[in-house]
PDB file of N, CA and C in Angstrom:
ATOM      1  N   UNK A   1       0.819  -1.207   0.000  1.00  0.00           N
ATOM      2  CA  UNK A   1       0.000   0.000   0.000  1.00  0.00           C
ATOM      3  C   UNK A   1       0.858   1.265   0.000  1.00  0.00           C
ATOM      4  N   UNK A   2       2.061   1.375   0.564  1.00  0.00           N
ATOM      5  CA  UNK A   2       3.088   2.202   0.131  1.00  0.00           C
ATOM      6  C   UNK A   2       3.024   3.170  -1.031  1.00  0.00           C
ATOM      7  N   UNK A   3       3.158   2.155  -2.032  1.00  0.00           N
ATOM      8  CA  UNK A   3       3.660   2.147  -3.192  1.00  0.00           C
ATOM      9  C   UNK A   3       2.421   2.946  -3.927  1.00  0.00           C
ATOM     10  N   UNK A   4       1.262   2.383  -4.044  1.00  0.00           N
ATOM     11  CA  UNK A   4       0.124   3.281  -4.253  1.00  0.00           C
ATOM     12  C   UNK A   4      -0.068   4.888  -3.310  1.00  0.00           C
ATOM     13  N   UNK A   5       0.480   5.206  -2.140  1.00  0.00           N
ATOM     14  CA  UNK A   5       0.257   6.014  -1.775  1.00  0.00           C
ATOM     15  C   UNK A   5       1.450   7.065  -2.013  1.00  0.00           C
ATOM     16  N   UNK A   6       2.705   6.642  -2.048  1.00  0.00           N
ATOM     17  CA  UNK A   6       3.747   7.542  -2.913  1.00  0.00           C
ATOM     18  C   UNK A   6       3.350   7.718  -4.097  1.00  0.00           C
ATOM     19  N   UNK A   7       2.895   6.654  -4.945  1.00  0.00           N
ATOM     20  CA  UNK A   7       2.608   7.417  -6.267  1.00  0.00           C
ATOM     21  C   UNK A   7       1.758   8.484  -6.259  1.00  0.00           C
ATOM     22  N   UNK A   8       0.409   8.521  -5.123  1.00  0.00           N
ATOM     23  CA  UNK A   8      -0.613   9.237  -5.400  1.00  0.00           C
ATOM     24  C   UNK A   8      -0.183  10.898  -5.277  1.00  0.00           C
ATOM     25  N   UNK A   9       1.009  10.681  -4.288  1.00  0.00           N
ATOM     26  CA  UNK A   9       1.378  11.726  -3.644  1.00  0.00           C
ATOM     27  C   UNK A   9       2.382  12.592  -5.154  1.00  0.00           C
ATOM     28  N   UNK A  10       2.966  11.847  -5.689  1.00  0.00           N
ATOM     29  CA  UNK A  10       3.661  12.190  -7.032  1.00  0.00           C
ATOM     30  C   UNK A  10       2.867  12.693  -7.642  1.00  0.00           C
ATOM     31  N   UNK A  11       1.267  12.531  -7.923  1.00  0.00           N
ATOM     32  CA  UNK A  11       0.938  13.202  -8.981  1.00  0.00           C
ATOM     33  C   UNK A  11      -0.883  13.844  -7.888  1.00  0.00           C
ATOM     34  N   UNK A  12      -0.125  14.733  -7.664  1.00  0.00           N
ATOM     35  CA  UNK A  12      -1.316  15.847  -6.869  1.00  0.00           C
ATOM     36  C   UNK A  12      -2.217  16.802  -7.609  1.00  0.00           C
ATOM     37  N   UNK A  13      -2.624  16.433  -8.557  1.00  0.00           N
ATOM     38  CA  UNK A  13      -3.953  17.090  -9.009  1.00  0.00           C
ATOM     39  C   UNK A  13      -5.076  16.235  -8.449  1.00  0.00           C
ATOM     40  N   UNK A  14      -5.089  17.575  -7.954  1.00  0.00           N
ATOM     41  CA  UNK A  14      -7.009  17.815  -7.238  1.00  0.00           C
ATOM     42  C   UNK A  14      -7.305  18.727  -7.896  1.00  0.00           C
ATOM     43  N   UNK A  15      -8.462  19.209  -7.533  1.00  0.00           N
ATOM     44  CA  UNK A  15      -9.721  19.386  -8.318  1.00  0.00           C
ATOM     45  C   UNK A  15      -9.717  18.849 -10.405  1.00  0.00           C
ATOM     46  N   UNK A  16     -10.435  20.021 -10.675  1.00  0.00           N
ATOM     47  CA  UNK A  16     -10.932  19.344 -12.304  1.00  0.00           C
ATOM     48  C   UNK A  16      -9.493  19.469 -13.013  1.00  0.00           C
ATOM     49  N   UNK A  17      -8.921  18.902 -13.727  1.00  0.00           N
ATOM     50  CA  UNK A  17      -7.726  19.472 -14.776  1.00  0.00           C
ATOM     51  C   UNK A  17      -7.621  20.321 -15.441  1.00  0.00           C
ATOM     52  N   UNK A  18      -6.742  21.048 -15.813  1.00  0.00           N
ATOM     53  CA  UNK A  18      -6.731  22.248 -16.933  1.00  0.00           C
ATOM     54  C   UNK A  18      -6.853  22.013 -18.020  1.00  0.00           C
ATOM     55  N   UNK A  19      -8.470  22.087 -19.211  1.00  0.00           N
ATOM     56  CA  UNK A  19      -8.527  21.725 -20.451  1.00  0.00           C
ATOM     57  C   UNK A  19      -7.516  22.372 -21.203  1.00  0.00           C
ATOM     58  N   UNK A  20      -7.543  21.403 -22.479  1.00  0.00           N
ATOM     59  CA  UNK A  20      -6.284  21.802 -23.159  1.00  0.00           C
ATOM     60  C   UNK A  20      -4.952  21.804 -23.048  1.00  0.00           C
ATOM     61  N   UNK A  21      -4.561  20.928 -22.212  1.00  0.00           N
ATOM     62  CA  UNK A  21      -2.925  21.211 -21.608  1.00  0.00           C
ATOM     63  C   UNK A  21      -2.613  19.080 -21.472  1.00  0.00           C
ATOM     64  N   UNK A  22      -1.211  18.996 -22.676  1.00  0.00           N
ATOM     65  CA  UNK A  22      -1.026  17.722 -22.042  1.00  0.00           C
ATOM     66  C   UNK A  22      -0.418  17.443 -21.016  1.00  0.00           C
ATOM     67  N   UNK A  23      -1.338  16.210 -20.219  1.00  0.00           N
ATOM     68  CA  UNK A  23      -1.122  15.998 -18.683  1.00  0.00           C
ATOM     69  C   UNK A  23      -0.231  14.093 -19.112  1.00  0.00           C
ATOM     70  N   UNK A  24       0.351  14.013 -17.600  1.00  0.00           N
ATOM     71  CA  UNK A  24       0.801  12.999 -17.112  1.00  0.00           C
ATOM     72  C   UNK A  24      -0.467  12.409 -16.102  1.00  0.00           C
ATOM     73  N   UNK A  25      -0.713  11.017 -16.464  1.00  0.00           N
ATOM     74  CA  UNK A  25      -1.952  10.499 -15.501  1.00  0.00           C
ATOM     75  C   UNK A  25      -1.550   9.419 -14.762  1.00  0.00           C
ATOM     76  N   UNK A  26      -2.347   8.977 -13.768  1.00  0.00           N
ATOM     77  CA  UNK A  26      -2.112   8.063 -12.944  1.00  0.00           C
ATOM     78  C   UNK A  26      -2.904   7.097 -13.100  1.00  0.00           C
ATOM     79  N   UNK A  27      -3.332   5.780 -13.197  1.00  0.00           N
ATOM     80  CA  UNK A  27      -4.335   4.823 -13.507  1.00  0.00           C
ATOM     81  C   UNK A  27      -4.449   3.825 -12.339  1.00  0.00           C
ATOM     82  N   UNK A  28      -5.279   3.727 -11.530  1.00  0.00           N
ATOM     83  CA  UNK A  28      -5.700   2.186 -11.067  1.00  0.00           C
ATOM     84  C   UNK A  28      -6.536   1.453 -11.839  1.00  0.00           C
ATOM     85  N   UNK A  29      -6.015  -0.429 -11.390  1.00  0.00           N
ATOM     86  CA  UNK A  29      -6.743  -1.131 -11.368  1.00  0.00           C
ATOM     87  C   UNK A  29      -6.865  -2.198 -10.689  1.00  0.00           C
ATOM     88  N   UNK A  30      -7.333  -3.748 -10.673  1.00  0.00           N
ATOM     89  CA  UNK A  30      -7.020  -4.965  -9.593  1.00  0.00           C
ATOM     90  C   UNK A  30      -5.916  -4.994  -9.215  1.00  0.00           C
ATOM     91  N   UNK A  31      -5.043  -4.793 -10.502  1.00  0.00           N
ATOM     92  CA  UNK A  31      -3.036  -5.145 -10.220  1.00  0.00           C
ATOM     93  C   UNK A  31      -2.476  -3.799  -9.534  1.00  0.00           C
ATOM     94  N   UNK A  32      -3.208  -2.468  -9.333  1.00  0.00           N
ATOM     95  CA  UNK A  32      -2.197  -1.456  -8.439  1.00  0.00           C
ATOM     96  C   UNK A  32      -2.334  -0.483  -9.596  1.00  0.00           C
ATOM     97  N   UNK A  33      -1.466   0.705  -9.032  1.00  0.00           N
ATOM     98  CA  UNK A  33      -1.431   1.918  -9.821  1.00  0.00           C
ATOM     99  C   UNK A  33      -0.574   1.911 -10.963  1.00  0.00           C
ATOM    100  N   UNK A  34      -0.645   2.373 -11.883  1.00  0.00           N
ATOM    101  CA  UNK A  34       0.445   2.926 -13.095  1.00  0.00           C
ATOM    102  C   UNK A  34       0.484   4.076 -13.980  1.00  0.00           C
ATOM    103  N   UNK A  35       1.216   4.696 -14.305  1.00  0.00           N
ATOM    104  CA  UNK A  35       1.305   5.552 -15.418  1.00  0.00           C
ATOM    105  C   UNK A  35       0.794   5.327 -16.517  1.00  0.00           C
ATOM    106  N   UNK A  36       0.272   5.991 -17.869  1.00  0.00           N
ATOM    107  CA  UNK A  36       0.037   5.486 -19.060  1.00  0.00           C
ATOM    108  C   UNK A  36       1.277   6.017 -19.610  1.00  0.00           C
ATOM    109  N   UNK A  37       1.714   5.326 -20.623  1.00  0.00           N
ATOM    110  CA  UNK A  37       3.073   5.845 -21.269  1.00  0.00           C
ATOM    111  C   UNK A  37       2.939   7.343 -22.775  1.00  0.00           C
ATOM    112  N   UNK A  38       2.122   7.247 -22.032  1.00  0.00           N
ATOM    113  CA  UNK A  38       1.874   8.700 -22.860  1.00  0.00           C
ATOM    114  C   UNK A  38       0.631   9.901 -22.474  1.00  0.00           C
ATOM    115  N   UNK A  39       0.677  11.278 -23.202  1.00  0.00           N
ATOM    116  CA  UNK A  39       0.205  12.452 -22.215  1.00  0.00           C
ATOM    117  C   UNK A  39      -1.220  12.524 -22.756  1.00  0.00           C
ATOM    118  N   UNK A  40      -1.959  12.637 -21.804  1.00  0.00           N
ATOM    119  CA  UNK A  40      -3.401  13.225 -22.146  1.00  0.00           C
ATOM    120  C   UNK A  40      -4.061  14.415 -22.418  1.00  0.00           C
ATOM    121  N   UNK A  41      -5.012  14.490 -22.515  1.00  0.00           N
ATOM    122  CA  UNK A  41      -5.427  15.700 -22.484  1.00  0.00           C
ATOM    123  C   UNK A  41      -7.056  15.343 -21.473  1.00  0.00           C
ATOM    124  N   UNK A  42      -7.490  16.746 -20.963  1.00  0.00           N
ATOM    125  CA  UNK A  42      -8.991  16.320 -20.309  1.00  0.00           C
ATOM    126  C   UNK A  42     -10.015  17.218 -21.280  1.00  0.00           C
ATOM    127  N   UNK A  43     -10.880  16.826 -21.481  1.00  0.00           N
ATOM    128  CA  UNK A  43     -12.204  17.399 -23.205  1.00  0.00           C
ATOM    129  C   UNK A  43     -13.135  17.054 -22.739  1.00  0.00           C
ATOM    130  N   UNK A  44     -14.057  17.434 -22.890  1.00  0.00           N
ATOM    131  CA  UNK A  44     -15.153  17.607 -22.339  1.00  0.00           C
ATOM    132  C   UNK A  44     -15.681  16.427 -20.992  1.00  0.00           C
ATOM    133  N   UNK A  45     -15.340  16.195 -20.094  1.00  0.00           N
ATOM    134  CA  UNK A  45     -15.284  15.702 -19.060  1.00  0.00           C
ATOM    135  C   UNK A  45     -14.529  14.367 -19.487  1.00  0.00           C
ATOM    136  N   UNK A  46     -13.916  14.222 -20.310  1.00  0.00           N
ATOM    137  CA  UNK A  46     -13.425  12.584 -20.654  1.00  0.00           C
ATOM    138  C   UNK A  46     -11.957  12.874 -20.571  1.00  0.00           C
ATOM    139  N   UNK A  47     -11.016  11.912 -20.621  1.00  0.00           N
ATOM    140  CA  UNK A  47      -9.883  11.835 -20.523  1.00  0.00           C
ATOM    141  C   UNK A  47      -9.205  11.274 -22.033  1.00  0.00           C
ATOM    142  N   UNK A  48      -8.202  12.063 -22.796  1.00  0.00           N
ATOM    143  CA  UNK A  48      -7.854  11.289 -23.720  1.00  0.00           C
ATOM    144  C   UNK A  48      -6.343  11.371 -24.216  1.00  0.00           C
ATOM    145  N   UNK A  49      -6.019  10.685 -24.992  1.00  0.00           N
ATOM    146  CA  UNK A  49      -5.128  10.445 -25.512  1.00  0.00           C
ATOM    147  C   UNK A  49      -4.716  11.577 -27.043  1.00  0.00           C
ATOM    148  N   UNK A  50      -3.405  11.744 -26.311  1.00  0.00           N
ATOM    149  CA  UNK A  50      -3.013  13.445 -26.585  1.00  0.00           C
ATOM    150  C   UNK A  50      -2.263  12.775 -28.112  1.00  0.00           C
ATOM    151  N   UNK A  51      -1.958  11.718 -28.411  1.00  0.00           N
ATOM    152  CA  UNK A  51      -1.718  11.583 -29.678  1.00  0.00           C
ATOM    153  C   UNK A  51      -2.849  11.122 -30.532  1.00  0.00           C
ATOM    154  N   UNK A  52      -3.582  10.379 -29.871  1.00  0.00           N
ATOM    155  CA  UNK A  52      -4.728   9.453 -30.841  1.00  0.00           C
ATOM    156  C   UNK A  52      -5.591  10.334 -30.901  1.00  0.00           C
ATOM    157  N   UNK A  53      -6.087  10.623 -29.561  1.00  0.00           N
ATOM    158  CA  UNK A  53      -7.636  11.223 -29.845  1.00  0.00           C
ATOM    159  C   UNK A  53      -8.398  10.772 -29.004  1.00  0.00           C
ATOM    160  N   UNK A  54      -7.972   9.176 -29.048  1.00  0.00           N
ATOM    161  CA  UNK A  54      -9.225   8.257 -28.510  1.00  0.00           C
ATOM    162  C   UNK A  54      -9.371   8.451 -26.863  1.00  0.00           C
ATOM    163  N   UNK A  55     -10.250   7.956 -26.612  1.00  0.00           N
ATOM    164  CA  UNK A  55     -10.635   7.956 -24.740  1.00  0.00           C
ATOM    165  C   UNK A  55      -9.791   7.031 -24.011  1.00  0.00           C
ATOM    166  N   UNK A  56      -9.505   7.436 -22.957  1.00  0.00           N
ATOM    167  CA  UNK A  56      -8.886   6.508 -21.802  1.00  0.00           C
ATOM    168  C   UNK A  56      -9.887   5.687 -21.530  1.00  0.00           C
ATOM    169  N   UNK A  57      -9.514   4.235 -21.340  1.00  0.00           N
ATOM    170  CA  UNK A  57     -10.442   3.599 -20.742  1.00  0.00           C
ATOM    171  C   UNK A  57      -9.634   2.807 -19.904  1.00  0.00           C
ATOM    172  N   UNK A  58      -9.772   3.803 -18.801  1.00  0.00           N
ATOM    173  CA  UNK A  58      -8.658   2.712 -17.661  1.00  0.00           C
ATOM    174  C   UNK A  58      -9.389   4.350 -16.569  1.00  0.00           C
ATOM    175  N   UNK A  59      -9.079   3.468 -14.886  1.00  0.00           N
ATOM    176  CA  UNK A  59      -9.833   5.022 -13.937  1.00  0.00           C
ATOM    177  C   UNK A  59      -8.805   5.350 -13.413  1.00  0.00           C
ATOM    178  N   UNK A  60      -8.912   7.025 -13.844  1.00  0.00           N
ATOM    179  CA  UNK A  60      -7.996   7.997 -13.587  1.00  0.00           C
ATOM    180  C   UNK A  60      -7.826   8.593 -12.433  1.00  0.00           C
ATOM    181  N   UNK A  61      -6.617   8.337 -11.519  1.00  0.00           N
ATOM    182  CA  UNK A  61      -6.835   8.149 -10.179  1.00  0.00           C
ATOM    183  C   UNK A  61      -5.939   9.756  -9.652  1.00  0.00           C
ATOM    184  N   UNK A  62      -5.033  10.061 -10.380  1.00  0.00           N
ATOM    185  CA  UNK A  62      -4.274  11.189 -10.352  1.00  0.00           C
ATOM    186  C   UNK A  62      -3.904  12.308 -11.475  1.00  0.00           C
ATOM    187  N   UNK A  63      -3.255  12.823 -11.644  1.00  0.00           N
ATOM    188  CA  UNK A  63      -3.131  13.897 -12.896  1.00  0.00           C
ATOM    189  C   UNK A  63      -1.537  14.594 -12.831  1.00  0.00           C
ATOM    190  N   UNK A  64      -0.878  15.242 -13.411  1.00  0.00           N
ATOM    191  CA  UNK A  64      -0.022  16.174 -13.047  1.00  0.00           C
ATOM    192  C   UNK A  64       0.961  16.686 -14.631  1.00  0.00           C
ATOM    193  N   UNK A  65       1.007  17.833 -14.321  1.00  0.00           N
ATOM    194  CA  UNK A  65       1.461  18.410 -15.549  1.00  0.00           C
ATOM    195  C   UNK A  65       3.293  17.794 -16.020  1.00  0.00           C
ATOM    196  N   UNK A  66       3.580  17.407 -17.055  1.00  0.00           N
ATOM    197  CA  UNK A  66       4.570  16.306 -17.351  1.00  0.00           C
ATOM    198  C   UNK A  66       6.161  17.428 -16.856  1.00  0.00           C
ATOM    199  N   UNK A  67       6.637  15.651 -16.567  1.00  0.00           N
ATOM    200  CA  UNK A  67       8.123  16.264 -16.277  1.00  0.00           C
ATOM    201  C   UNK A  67       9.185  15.933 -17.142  1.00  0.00           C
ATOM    202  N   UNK A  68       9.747  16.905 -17.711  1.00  0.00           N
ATOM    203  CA  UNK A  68      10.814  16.720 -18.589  1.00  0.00           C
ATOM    204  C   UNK A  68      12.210  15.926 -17.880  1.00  0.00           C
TER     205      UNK A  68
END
């Protein structure tokens, strides 16, 4: 449980995200938390994928603007 709670702490967006801006996300699921390997964006309440287009379909547990 550590490990999920350092990550959460790594990526501290609270409240809604800033539309238009690619983000770094955080994902849970049964197996624990992870990164997606690439940046999103947030559009009209959905979460997506800042190269494709398409929707996240995984639950977005954190947010944070990317680190070079």
């Amino acid at each position: 449980m550590a490990t999920r709670e350092r990550r959460l702490a790594e990526f501290d967006g609270s409240g809604e995200p800033p539309p238009d801006l690619p983000l770094q996300v955080l994902c849970e699921d049964h197996s624990g938390t992870y990164q997606l390997p690439f940046a999103c964006r947030w559009v009209d309440g959905e979460w997506r994928n800042e190269e494709s287009g398409g929707k996240v379909e995984a639950i977005v547990v954190g947010w944070r603007l990317p680190r070079h």
